[in-house]
C-alpha atoms as a PDB file:
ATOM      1  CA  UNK A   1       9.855   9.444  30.202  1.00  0.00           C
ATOM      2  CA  UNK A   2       9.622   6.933  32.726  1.00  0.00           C
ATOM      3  CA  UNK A   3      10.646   3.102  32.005  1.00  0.00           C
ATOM      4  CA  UNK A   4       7.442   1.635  31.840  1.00  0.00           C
ATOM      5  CA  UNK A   5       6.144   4.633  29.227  1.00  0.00           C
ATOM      6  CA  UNK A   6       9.078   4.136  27.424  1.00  0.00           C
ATOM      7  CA  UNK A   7       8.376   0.248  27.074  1.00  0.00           C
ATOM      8  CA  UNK A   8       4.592   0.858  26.277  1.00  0.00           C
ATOM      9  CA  UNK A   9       6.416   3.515  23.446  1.00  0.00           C
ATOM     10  CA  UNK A  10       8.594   1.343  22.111  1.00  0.00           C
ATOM     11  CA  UNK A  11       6.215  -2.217  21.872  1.00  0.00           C
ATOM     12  CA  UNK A  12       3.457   0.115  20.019  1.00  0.00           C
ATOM     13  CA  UNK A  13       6.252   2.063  17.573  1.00  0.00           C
ATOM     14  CA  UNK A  14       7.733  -1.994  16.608  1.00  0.00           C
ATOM     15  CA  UNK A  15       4.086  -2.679  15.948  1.00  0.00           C
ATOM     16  CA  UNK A  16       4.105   0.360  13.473  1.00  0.00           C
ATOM     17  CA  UNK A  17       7.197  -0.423  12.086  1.00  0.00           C
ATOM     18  CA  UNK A  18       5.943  -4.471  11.362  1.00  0.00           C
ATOM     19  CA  UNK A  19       2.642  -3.406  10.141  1.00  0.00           C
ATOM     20  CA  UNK A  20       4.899  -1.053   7.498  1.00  0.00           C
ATOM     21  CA  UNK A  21       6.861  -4.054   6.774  1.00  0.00           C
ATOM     22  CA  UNK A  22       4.320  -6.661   6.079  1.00  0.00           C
ATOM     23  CA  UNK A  23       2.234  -4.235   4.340  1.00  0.00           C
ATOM     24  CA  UNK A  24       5.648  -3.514   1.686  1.00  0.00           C
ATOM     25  CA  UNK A  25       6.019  -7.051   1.355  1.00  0.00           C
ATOM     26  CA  UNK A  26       2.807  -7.560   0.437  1.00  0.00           C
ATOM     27  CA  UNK A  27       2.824  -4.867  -1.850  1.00  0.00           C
ATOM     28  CA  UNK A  28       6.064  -6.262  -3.044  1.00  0.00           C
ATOM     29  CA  UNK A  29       4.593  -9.805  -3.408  1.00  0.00           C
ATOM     30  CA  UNK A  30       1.556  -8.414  -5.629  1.00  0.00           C
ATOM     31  CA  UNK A  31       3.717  -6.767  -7.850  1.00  0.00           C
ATOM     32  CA  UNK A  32       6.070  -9.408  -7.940  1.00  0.00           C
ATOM     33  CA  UNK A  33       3.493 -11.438  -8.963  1.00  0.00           C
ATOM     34  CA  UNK A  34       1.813  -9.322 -11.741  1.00  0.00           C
ATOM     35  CA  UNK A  35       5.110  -8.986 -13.526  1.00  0.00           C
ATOM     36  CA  UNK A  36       5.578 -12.558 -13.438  1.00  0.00           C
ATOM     37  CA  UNK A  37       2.471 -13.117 -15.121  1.00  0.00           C
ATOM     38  CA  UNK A  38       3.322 -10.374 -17.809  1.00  0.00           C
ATOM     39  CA  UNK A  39       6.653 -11.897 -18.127  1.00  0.00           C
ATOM     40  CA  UNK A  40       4.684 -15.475 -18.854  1.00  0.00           C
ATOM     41  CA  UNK A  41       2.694 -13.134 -21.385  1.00  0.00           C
ATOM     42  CA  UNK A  42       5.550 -12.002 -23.169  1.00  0.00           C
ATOM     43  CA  UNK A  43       6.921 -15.452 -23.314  1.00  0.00           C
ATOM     44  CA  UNK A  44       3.592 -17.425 -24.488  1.00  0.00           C
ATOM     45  CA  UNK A  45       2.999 -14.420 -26.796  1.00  0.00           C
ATOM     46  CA  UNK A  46       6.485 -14.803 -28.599  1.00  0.00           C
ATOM     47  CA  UNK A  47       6.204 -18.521 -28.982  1.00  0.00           C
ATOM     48  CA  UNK A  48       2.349 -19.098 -29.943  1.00  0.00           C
ATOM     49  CA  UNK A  49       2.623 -15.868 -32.458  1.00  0.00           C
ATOM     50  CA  UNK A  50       6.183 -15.975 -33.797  1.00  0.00           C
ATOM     51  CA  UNK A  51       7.679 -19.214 -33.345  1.00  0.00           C
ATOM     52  CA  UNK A  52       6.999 -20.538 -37.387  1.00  0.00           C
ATOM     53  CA  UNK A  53       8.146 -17.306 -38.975  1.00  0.00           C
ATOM     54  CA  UNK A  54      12.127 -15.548 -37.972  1.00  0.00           C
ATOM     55  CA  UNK A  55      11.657 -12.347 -36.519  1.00  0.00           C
ATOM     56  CA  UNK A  56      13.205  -9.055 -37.698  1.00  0.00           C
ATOM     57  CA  UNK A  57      16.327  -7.750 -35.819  1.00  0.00           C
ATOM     58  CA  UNK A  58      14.573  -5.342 -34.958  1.00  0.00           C
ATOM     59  CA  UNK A  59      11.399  -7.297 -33.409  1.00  0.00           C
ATOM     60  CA  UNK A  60      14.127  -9.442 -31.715  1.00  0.00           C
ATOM     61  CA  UNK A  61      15.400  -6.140 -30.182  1.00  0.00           C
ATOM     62  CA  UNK A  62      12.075  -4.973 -28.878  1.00  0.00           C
ATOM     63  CA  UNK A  63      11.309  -8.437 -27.379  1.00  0.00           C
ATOM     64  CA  UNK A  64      14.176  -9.073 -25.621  1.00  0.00           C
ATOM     65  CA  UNK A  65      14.322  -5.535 -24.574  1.00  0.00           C
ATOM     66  CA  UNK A  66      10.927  -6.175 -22.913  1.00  0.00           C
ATOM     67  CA  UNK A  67      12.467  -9.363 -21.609  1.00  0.00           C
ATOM     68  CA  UNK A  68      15.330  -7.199 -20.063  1.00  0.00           C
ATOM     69  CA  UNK A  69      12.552  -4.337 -17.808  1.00  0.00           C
ATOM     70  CA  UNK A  70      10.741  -7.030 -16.708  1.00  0.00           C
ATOM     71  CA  UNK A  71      13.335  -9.419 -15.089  1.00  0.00           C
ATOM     72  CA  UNK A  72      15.094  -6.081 -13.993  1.00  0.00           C
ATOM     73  CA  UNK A  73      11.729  -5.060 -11.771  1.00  0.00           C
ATOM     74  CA  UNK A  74      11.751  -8.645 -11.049  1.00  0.00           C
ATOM     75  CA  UNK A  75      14.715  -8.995  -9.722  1.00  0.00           C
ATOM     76  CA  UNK A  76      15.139  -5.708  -7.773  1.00  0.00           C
ATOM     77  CA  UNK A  77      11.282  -6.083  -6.332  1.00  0.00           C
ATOM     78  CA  UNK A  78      12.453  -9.848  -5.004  1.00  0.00           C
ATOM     79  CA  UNK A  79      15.497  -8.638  -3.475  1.00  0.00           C
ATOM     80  CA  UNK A  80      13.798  -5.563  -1.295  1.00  0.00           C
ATOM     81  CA  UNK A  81      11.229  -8.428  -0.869  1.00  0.00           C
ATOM     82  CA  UNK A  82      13.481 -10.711   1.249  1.00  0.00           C
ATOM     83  CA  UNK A  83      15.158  -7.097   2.582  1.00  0.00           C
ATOM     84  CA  UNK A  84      11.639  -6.506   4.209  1.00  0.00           C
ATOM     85  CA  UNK A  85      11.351  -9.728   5.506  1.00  0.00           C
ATOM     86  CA  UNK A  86      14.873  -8.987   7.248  1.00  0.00           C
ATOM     87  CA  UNK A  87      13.861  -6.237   8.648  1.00  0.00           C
ATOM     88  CA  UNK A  88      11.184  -7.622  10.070  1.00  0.00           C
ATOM     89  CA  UNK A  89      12.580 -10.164  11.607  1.00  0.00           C
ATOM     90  CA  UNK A  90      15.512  -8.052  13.052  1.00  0.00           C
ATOM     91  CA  UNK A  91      12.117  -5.576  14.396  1.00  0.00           C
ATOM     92  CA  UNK A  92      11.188  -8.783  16.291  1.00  0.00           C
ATOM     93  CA  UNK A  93      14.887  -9.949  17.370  1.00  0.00           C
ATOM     94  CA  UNK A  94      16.372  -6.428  18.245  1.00  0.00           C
ATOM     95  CA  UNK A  95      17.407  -5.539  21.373  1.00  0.00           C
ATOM     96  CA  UNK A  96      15.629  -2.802  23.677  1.00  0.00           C
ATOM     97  CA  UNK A  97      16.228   1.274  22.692  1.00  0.00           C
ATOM     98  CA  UNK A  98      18.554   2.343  25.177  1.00  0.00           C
ATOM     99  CA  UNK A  99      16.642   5.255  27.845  1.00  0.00           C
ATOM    100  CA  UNK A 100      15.864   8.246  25.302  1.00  0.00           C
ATOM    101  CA  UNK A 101      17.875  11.314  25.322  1.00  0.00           C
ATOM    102  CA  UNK A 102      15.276  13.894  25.553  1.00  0.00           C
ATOM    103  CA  UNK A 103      12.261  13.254  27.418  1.00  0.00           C
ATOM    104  CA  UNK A 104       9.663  14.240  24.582  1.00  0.00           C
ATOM    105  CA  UNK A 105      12.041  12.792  21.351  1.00  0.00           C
ATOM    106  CA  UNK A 106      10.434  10.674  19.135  1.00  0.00           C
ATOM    107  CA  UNK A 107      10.810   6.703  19.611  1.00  0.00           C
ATOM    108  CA  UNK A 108      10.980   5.725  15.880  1.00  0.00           C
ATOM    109  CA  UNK A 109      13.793   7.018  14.854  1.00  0.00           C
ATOM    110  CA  UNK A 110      16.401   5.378  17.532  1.00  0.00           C
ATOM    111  CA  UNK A 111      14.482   2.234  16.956  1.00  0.00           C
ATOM    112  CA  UNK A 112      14.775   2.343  13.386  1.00  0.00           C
ATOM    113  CA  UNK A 113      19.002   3.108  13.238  1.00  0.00           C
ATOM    114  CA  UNK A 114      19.407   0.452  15.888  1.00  0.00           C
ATOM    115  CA  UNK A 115      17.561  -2.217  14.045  1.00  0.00           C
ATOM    116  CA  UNK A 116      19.652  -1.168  10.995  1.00  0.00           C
ATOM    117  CA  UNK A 117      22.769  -1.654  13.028  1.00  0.00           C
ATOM    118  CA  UNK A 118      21.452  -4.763  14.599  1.00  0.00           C
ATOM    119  CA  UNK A 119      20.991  -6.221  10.851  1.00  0.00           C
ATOM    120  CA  UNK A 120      24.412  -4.834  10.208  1.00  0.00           C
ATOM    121  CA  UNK A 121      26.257  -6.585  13.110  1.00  0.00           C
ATOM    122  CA  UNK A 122      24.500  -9.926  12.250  1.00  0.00           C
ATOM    123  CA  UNK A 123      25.376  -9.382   8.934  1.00  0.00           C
ATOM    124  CA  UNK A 124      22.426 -10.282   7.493  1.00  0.00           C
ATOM    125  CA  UNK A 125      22.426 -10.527   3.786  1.00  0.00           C
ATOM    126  CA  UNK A 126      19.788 -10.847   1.176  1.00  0.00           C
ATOM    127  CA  UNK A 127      20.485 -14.007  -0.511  1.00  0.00           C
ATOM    128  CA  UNK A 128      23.500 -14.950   1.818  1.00  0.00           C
ATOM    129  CA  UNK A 129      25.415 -12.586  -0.713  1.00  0.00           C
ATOM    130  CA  UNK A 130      24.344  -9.297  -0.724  1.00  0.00           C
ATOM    131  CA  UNK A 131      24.155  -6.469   2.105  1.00  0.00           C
ATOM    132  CA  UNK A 132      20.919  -4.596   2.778  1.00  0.00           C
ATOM    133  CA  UNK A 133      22.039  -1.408   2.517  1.00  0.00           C
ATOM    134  CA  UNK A 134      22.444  -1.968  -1.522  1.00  0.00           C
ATOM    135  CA  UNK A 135      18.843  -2.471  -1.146  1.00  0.00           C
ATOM    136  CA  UNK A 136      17.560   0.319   0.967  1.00  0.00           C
ATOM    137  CA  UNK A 137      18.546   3.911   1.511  1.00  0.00           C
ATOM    138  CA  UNK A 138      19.789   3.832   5.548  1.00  0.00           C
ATOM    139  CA  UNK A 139      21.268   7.652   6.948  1.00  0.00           C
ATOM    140  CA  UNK A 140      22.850  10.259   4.487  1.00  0.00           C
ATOM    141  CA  UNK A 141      24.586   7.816   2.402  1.00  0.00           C
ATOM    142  CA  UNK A 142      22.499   5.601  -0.066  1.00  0.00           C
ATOM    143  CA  UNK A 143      24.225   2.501  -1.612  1.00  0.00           C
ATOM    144  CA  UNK A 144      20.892   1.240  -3.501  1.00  0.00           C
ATOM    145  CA  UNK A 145      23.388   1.890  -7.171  1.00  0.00           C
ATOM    146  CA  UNK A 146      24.792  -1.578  -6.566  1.00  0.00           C
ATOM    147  CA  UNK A 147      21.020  -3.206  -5.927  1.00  0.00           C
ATOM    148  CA  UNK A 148      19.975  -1.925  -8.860  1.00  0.00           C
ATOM    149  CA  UNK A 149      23.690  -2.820 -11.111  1.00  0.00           C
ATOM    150  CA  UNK A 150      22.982  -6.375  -9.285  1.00  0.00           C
ATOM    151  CA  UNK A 151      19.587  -6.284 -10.352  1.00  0.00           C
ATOM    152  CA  UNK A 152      20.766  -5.541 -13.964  1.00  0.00           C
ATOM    153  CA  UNK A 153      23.305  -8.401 -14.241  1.00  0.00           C
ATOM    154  CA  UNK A 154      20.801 -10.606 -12.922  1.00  0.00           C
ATOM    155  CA  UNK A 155      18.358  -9.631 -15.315  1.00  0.00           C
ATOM    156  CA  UNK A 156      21.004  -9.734 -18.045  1.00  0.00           C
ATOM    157  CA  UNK A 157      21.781 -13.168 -17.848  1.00  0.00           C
ATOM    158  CA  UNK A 158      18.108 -13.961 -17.414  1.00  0.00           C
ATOM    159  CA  UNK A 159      17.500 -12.444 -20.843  1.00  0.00           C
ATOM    160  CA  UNK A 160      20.212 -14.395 -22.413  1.00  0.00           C
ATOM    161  CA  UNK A 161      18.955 -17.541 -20.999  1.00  0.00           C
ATOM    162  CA  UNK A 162      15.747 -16.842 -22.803  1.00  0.00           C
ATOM    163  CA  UNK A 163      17.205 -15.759 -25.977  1.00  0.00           C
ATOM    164  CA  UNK A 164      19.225 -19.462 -26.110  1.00  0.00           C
ATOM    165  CA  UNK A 165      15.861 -21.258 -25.020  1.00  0.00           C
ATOM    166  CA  UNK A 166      13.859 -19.632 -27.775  1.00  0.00           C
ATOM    167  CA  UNK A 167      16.357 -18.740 -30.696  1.00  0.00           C
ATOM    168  CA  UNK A 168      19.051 -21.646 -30.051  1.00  0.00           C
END
């Protein structure tokens, strides 16, 4: 493939790859938003409904568990959020493919791994904290466990924080 093919290849597969990533974080957003609103729900629903008589342990259970799922998607659904929104910007920012191997390989897939490893060698992380790869699954090994365990200690706390605004 000659250079100028390869250049026309390459603009036209980072267009593919931002379209994917805006439409994901709009997805993302949507959702985001939905469960936000059904989180409000819960919340208005518990204090409008409940708030004069003490709830079973039981009810209290079921609540906060409800609480808990939500946050959890919450959580997790922000973080790949702002992981898009990396990626996206490292799609912009990365440097050129080097010349292709074989003259009829595919263009994605060495544009993909090296804006993975040009996220990687920035180190950009999602929330100045936490690596993208906890995120996302990137080659054979997938470290999205510790998104979702960060997700769940977020989410955790979150829950209590409600608990001692409502029951305290």
């Amino acid at each position: 493939m000659s250079d100028p093919e390869q250049v026309d290849c390459e603009l036209s597969c980072r267009q593919l790859l931002l379209h994917f990533y805006s439409s994901e974080i709009n997805t993302h957003g949507r959702v985001l938003i939905g469960f936000a609103a059904l989180m409000f729900t819960i919340l208005t629903v518990r204090v409008s409904l409940f708030n004069h008589s003490p709830l079973a342990t039981w009810q209290l259970f079921i609540f906060y568990g409800f609480v808990f799922a939500v946050a959890l998607t919450m959580f997790y659904l922000l973080f790949r959020l702002v992981g898009y929104g990396i990626l996206a910007n490292a799609t912009i920012h990365a440097p050129r493919v080097q010349e292709l191997k074989q003259k009829n390989s595919s263009l994605v897939y060495p544009l993909v791994y090296d804006i993975k490893e040009f996220v990687v060698r920035n180190d950009n992380k999602i929330l100045f904290l936490f690596p993208i790869e906890y995120f996302f699954v990137f080659g054979n090994t997938s470290k999205q466990r510790y998104g979702f365990l960060i997700s769940f200690g977020f989410s955790i706390i979150s829950a209590f924080l409600v608990y001692l605004l409502l029951e305290v």
